[in-house]
Protein backbone atom coordinates (compact mmCIF):
# COMPACT_ATOMS: atom_id res chain seq x y z
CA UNK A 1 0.00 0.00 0.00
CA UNK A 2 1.20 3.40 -1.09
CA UNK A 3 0.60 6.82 0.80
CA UNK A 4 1.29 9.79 -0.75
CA UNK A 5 2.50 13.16 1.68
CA UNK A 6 2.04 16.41 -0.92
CA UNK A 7 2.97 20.17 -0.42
CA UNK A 8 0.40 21.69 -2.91
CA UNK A 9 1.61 24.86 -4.79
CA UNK A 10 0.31 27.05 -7.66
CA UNK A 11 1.40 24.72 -10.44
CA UNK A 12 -1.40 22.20 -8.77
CA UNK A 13 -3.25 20.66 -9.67
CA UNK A 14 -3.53 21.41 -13.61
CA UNK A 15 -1.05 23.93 -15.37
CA UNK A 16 -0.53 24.64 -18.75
CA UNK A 17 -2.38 21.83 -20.08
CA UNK A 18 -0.09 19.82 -18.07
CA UNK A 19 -0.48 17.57 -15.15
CA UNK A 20 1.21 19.62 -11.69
CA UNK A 21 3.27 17.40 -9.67
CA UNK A 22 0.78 16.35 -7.29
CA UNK A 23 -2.06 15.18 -10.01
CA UNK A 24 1.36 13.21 -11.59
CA UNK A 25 2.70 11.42 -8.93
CA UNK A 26 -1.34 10.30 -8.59
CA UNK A 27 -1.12 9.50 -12.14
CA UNK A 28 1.85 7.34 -12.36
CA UNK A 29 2.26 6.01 -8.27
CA UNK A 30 -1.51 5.52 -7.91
CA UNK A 31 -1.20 5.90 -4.24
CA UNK A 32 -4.31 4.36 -2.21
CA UNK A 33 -4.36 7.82 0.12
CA UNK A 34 -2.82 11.29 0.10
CA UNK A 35 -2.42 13.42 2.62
CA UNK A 36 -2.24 16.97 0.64
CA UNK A 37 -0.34 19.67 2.94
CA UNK A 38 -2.68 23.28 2.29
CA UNK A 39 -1.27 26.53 3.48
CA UNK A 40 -3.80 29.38 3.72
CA UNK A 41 -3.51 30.53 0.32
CA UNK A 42 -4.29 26.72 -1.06
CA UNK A 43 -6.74 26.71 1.66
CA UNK A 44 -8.53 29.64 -0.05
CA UNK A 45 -8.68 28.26 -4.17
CA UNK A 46 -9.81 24.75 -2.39
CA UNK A 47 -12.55 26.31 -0.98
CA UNK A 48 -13.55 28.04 -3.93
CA UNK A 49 -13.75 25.48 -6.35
CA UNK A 50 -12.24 22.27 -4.52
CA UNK A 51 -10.16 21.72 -7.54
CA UNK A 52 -7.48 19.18 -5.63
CA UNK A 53 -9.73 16.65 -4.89
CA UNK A 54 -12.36 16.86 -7.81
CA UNK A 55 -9.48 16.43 -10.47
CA UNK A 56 -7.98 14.04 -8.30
CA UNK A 57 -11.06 12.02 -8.55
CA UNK A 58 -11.29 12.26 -11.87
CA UNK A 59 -7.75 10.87 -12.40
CA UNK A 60 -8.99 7.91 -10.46
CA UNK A 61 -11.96 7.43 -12.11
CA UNK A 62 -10.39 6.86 -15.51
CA UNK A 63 -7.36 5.19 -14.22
CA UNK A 64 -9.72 2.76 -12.42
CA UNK A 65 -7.90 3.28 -8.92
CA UNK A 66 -8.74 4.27 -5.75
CA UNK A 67 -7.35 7.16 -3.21
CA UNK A 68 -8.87 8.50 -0.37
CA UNK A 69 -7.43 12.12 0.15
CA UNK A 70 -6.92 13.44 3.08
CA UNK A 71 -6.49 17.27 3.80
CA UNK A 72 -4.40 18.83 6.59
CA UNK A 73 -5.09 22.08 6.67
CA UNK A 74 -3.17 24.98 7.69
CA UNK A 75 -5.34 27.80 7.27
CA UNK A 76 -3.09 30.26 9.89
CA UNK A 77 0.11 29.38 7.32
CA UNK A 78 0.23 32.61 4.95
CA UNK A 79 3.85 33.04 4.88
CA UNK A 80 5.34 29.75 2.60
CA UNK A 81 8.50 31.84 2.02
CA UNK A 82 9.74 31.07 5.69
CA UNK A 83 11.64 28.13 5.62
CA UNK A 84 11.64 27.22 9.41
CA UNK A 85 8.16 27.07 9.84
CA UNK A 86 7.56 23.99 7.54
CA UNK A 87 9.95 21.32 8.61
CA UNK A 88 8.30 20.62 12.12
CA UNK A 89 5.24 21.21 10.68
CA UNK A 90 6.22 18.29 8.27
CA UNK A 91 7.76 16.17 10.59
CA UNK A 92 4.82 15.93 13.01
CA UNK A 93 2.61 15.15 9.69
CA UNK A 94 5.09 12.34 8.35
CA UNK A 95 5.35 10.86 11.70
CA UNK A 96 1.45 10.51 12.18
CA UNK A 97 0.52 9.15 9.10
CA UNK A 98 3.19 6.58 9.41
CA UNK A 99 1.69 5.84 12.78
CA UNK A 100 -1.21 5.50 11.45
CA UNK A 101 -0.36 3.37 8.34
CA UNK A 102 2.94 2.01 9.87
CA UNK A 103 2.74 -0.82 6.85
CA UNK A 104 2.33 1.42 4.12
CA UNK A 105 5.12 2.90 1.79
CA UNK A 106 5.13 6.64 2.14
CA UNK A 107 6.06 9.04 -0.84
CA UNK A 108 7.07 12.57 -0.59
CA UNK A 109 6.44 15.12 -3.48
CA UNK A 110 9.73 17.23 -3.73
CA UNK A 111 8.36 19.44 -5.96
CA UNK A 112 5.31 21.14 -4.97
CA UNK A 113 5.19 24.61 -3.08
CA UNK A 114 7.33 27.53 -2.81
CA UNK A 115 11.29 26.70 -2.51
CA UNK A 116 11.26 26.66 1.37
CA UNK A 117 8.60 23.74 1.44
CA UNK A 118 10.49 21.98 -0.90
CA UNK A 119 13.81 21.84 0.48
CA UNK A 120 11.91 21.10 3.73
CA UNK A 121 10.52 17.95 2.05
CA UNK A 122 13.60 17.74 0.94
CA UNK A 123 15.45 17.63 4.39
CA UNK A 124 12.61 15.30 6.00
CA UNK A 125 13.29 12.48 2.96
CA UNK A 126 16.86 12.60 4.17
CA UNK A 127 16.29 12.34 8.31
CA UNK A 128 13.08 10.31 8.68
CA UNK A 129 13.60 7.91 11.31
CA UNK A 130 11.49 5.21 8.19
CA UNK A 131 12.15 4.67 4.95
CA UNK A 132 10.35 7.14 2.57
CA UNK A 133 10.23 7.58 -1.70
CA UNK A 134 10.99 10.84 -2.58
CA UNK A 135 9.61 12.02 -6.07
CA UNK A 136 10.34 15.04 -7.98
CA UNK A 137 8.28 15.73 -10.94
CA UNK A 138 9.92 17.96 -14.03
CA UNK A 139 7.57 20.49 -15.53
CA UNK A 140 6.79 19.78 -19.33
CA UNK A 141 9.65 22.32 -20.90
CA UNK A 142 12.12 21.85 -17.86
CA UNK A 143 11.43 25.17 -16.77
CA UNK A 144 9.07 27.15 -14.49
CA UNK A 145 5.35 26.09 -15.04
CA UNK A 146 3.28 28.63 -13.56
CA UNK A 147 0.32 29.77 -16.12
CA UNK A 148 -2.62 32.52 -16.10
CA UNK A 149 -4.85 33.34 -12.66
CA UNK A 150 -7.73 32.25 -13.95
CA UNK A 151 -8.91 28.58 -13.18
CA UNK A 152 -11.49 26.63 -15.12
CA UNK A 153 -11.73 22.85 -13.75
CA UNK A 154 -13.67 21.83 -17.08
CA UNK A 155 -11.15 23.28 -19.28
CA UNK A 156 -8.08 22.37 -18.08
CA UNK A 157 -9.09 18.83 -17.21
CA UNK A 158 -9.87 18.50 -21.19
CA UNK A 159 -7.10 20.02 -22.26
CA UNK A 160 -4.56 18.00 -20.38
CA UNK A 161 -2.14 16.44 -22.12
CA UNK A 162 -1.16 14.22 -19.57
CA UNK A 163 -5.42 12.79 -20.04
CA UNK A 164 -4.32 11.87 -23.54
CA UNK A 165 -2.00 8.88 -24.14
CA UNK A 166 -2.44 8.97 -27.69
CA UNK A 167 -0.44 12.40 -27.75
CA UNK A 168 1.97 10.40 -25.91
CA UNK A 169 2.97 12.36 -22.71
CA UNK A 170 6.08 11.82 -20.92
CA UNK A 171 6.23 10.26 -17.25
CA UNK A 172 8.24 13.38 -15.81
CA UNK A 173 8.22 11.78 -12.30
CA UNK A 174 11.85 10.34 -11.19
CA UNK A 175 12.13 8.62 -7.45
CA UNK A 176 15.27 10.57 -5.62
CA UNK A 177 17.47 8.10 -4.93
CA UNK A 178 19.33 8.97 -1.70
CA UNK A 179 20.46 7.85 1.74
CA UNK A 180 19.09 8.51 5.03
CA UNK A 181 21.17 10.75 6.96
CA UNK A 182 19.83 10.01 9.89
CA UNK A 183 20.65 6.13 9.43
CA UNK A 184 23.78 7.46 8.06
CA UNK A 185 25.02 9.12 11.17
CA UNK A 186 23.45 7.24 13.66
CA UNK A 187 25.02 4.24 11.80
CA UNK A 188 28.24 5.60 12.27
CA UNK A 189 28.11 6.32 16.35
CA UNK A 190 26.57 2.68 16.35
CA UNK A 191 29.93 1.41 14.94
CA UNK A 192 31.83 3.60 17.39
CA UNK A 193 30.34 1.98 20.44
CA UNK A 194 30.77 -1.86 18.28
CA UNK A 195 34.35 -0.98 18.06
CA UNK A 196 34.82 -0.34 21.89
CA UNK A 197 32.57 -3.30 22.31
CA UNK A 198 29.19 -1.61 24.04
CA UNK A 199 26.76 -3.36 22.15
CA UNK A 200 24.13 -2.13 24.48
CA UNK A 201 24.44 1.14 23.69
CA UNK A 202 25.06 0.52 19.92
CA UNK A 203 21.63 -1.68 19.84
CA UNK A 204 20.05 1.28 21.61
CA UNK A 205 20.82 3.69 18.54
CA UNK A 206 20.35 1.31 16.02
CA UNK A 207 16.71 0.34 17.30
CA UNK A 208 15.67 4.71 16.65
CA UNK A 209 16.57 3.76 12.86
CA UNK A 210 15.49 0.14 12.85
CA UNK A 211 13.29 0.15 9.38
CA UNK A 212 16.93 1.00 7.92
CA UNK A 213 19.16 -1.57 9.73
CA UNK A 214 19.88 -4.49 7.73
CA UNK A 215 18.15 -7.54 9.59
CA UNK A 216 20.81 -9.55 9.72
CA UNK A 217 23.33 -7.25 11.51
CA UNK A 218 20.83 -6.22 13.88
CA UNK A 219 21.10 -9.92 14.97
CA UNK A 220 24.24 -9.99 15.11
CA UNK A 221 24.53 -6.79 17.17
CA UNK A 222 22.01 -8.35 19.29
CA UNK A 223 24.18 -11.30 19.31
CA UNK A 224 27.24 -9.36 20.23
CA UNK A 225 24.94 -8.17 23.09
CA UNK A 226 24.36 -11.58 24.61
CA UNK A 227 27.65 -12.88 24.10
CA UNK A 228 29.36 -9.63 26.14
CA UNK A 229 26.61 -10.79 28.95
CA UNK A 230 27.74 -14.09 29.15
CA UNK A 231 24.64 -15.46 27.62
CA UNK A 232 25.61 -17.61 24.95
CA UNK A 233 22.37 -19.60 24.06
CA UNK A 234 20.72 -16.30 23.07
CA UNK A 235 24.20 -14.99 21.60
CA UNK A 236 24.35 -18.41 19.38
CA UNK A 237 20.61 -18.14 18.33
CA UNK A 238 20.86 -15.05 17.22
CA UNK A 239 24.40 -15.01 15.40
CA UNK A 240 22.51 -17.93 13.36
CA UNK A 241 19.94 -15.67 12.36
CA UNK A 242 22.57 -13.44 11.46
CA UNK A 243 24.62 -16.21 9.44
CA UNK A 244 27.82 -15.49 11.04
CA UNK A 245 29.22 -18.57 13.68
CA UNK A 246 30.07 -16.78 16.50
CA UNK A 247 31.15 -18.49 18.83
CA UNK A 248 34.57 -20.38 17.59
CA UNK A 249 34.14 -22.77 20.66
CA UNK A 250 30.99 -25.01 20.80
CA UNK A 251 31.70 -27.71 23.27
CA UNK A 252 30.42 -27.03 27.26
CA UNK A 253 32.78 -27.87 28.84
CA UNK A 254 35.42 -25.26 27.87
CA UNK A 255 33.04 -22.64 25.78
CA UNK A 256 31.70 -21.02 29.42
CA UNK A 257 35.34 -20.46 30.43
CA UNK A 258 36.82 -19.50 27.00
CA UNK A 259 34.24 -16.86 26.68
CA UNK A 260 34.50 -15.54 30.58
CA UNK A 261 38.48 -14.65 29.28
CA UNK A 262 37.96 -13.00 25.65
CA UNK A 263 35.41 -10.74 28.32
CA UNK A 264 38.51 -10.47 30.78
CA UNK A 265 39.96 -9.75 27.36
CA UNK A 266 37.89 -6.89 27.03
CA UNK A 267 37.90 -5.02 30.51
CA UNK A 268 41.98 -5.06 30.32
CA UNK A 269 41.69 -3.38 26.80
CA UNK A 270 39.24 -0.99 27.60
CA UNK A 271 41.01 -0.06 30.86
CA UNK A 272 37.72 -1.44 33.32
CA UNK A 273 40.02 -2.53 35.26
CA UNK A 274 38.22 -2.94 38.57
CA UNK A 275 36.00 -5.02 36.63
CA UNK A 276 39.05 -7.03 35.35
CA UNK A 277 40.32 -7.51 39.21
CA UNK A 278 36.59 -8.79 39.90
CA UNK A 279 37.02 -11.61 37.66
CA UNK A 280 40.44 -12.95 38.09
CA UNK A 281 39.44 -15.33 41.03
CA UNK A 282 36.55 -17.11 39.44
CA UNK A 283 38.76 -17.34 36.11
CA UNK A 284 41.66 -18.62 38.07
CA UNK A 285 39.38 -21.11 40.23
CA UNK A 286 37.73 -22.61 36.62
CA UNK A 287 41.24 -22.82 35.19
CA UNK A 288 42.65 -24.54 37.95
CA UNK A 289 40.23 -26.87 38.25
CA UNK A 290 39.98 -27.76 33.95
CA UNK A 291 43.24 -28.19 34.17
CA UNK A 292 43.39 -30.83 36.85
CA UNK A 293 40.45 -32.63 35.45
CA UNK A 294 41.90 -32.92 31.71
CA UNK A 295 45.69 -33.18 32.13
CA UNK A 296 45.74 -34.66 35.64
CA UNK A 297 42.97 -37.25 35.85
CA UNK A 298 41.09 -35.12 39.26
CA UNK A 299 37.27 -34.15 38.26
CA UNK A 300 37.61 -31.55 41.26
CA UNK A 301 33.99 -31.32 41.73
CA UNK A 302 33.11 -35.14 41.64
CA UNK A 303 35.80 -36.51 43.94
CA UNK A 304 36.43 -34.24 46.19
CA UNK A 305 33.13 -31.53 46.46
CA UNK A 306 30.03 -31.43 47.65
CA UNK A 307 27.42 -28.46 46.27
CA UNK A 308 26.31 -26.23 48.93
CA UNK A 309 22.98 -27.15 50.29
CA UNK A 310 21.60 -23.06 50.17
CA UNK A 311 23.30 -22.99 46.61
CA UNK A 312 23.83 -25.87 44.57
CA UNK A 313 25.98 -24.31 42.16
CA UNK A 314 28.22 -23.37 44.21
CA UNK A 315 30.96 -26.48 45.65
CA UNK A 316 32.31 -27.10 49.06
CA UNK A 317 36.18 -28.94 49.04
CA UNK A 318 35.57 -31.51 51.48
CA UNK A 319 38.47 -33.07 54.00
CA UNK A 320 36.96 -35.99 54.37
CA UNK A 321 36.54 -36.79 50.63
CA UNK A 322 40.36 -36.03 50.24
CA UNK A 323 41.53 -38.58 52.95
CA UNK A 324 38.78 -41.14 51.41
CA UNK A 325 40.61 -40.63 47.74
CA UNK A 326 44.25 -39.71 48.32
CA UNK A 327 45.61 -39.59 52.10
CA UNK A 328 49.25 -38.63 50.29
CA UNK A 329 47.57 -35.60 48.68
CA UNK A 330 45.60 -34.25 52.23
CA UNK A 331 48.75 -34.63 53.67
CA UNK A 332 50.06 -32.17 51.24
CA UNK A 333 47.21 -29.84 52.03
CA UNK A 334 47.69 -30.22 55.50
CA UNK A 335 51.46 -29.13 55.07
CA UNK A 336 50.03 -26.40 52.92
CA UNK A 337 47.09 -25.34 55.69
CA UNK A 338 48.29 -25.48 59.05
CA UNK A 339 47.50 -26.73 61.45
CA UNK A 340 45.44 -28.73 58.65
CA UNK A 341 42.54 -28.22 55.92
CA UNK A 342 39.38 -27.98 57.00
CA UNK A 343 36.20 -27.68 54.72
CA UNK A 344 36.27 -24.93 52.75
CA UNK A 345 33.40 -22.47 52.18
CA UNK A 346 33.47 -22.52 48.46
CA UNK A 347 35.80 -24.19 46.08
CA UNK A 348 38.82 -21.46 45.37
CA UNK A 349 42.10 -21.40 43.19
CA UNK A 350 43.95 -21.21 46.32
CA UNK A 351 42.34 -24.33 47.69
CA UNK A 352 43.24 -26.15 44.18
CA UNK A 353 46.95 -24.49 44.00
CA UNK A 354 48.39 -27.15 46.01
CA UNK A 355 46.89 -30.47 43.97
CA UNK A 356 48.39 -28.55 40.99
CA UNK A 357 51.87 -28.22 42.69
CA UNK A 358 51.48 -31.98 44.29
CA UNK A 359 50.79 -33.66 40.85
CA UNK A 360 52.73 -31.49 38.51
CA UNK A 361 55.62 -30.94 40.95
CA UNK A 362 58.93 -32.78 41.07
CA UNK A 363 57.29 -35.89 42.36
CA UNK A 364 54.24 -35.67 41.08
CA UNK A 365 52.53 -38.26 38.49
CA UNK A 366 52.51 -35.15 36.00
CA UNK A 367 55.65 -33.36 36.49
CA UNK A 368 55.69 -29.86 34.40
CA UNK A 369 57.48 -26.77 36.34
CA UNK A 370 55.89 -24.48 34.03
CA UNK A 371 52.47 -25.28 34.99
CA UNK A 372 53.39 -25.08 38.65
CA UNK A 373 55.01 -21.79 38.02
CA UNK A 374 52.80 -19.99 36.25
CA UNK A 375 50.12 -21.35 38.61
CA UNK A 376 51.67 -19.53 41.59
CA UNK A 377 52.66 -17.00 39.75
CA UNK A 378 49.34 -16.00 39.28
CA UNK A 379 47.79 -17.05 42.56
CA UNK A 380 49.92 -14.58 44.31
CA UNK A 381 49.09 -11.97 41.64
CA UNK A 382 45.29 -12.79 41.93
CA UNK A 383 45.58 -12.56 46.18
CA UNK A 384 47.47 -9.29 46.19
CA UNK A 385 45.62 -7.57 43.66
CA UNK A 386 42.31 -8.69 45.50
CA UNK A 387 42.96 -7.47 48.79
CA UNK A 388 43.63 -4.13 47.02
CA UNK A 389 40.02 -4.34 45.54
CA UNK A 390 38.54 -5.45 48.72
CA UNK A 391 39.64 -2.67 51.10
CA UNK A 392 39.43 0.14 48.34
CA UNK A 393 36.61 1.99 46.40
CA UNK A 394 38.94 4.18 44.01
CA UNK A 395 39.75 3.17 40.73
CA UNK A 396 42.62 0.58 39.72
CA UNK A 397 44.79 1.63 37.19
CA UNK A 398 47.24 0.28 35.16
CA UNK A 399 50.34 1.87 37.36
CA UNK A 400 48.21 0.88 40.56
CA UNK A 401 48.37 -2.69 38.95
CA UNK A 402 51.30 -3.23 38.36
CA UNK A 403 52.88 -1.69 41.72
CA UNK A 404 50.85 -3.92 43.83
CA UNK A 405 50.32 -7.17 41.72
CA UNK A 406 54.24 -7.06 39.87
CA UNK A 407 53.09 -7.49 36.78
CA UNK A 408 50.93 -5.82 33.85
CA UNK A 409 47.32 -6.77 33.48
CA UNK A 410 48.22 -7.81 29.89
CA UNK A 411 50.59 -10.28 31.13
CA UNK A 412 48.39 -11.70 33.79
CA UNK A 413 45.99 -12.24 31.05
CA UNK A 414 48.48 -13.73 28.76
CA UNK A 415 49.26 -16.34 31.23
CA UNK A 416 45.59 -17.36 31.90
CA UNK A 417 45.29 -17.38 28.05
CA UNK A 418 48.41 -19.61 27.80
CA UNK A 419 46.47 -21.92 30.43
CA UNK A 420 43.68 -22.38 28.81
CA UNK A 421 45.57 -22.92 25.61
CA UNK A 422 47.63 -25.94 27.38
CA UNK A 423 44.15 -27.29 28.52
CA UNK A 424 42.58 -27.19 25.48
CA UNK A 425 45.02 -27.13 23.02
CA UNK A 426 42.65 -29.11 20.50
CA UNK A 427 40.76 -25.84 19.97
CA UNK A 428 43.97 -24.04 18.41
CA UNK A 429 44.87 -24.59 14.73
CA UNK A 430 48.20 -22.81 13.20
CA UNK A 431 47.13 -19.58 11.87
CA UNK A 432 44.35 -18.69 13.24
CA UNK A 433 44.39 -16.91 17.06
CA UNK A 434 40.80 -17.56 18.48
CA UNK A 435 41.51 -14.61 20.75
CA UNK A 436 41.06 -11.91 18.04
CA UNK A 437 37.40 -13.52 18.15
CA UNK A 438 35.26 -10.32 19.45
CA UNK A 439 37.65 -7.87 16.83
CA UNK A 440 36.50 -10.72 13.51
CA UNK A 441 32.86 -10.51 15.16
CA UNK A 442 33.18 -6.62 15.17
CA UNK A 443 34.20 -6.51 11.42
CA UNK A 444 31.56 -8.96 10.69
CA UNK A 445 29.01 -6.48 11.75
CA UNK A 446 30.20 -3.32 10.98
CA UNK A 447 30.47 -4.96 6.91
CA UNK A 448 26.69 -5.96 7.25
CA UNK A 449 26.08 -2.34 8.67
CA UNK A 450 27.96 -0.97 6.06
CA UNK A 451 25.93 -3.54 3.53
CA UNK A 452 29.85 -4.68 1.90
CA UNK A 453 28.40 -8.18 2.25
């Protein structure tokens, strides 16, 4: 369905024996309503003779269409040579009759009125928040088309040109092809935010020019915007709406943990660092404890947990599970814990530090110093940085970091990524670094945005 939005000037609707642009775009859109914009001055010949909508139902009659016109009429408008006061006026028109007929396809006569309504037209074509046609309509000769004062409705309906297709008239009609600048800009801060990875607040723009978005990379921005929030079932649903694979990890048991460290990923880059310090001790405690279960044979939360009774996702280390399993090991612990572990309130890194040092130590059935030293390494990085947090509300920087932890928040990250990639080194192929994955997601959108693909 087609609605037609019309500035009416004094070539309308019939001028020298030629069809004005209003009466053309009827003739050659056939729009099912218009909505025909009258100043006081059209206000005036309309009630003299009402020659808008008699010739306009005359042009449906022999077409054999229908279109219900609609008149808004601004009777206290004498002065069309003031530029500013048409563009609300226009805006607050467009936007109700798209309200109203939010299906429909709405066209905009550029070339009706005095020069001020038409550039105002012009303007709205180019910053409506929904897509419009914009049509501009040539006058016979290419030049001005204005003809004597007199007005005979008779007359100049039979001696219209355009009524005769045997004198074969011209369609003089030609849509304006041109992009939204409001999509165009608001596109732009949209990619902005993508690039420093707020796809909340890049959704949030996008959604005031939605009828311009390409579907698909609204899904993926959506997408983007589940997977920053940790919640990957809607992040994977949507990316497949999108056709982009996401997420370059599928299987459970490593995908939650991969994805908590691209977002540690993010808070280092992006300097939220106090954010970053939050998450260090459940990303430590979850490396820890894939690491012992897939290079050292101990499913942590089997053998030697139980989940708290208040909160079952959450695991208590339990002594007595220890001493049932491996008395060498809680003898370690109890070295380690003087004057000797007791349950612990929730499963830790520090409480899984010392099965990492007992089986990949010098003795142990999985020797590896690396492991054991990066492991402490990072331990004592993640329990001095903490305490910092804890007893502070000010900001952490990056000099504040490093001071009190002894090394960079890059290179603490490094060596949970290097971790992870020891765990699960099936997931790494030559040539392609799995970390760069919310940067290729990032491109991904921005091309649909940019419609290069």
């Amino acid at each position: 369905m087609k609605i037609l939005f019309s500035t009416l000037g004094m070539t309308d609707p019939i001028k020298n024996d030629f069809d004005g642009p209003f009466l053309h775009i009827l003739r050659n859109y056939r729009p099912q309503k218009a909505y025909i914009f009258m100043t006081k001055r059209v206000c005036e010949l309309a009630d003299k003779d009402d020659r808008y909508k008699v010739q306009a139902q005359q042009l449906c009659e022999d077409l054999g269409f229908e279109c219900e016109i609609q008149e808004l009429r601004y009777e206290d408008v004498d002065n069309p040579q003031e530029y500013d006061i048409f563009y609300p006026l226009f805006e607050q028109e467009l936007n109700a009759i798209h309200s109203t007929n939010p299906d429909c396809q709405v066209l905009i006569n550029l070339s009706s009125g005095t020069p001020q309504m038409k550039s105002a037209c012009n303007l709205l074509a180019l910053t409506a928040p929904f897509p419009v046609v914009p049509i501009q309509v040539t006058t016979p000769n290419e030049s001005e088309n204005y003809g004597s004062p007199g007005y005979d409705i008779a007359a100049t309906w039979k001696n219209n040109i355009d009524n005769h297709p045997e004198l074969d008239p011209l369609d003089r009609s030609k849509v304006v092809k041109t992009d939204n600048l409001r999509y165009l800009f608001l596109r732009e801060a949209a990619i902005s935010h993508i690039e420093n990875y707020d796809y909340s607040a890049a959704a949030n723009i996008l959604e005031m020019v939605a009828a311009f978005v390409p579907p698909q990379a609204m899904h993926l921005v959506r997408a983007a915007q589940n997977r920053r929030n940790m919640l990957l079932g809607g992040a994977a649903k949507e990316a497949n709406l999108g056709g982009y694979d996401m997420l370059p990890i599928k299987s459970s048991d490593a995908q939650e943990l991969f994805e908590y460290l691209l977002l540690l990923g993010i808070q280092q880059k992006t300097g939220l660092l106090m954010d970053f310090v939050r998450g260090i001790s459940p990303a430590l405690t979850r490396l820890f404890e894939a690491y012992l279960s897939k290079k050292c044979d101990r499913p942590i939360r089997e053998n030697y947990c139980v989940p708290r009774r208040s909160n079952p996702s959450h695991y208590i280390f339990k002594r007595d599970r220890l001493a049932t399993s491996d008395p060498q090991l809680l003898a370690y612990y109890d070295q380690c814990f003087p004057p000797g572990l007791r349950d612990s309130s929730d499963l830790s890194c520090s409480l899984l530090l010392p099965m990492i040092e007992f089986d990949c130590g010098p003795q142990g059935r999985f020797t590896n110093d690396s492991v054991v030293k990066k492991a402490q390494d990072m331990r004592t990085v993640e329990e001095k940085i903490r305490n910092q947090a804890a007893h502070n509300i000010v900001a952490i920087r990056e000099d504040d970091f490093q001071r009190v932890a002894g090394i960079s928040s890059r290179d603490l990250l490094k060596d949970m990524q290097w971790m992870f990639k020891l765990t699960y080194s099936r997931y790494f192929k030559d040539g392609v670094n799995v970390w760069d994955s919310y940067e290729e997601m990032n491109k991904a959108i921005i091309s649909q945005l940019k419609g290069n693909s």
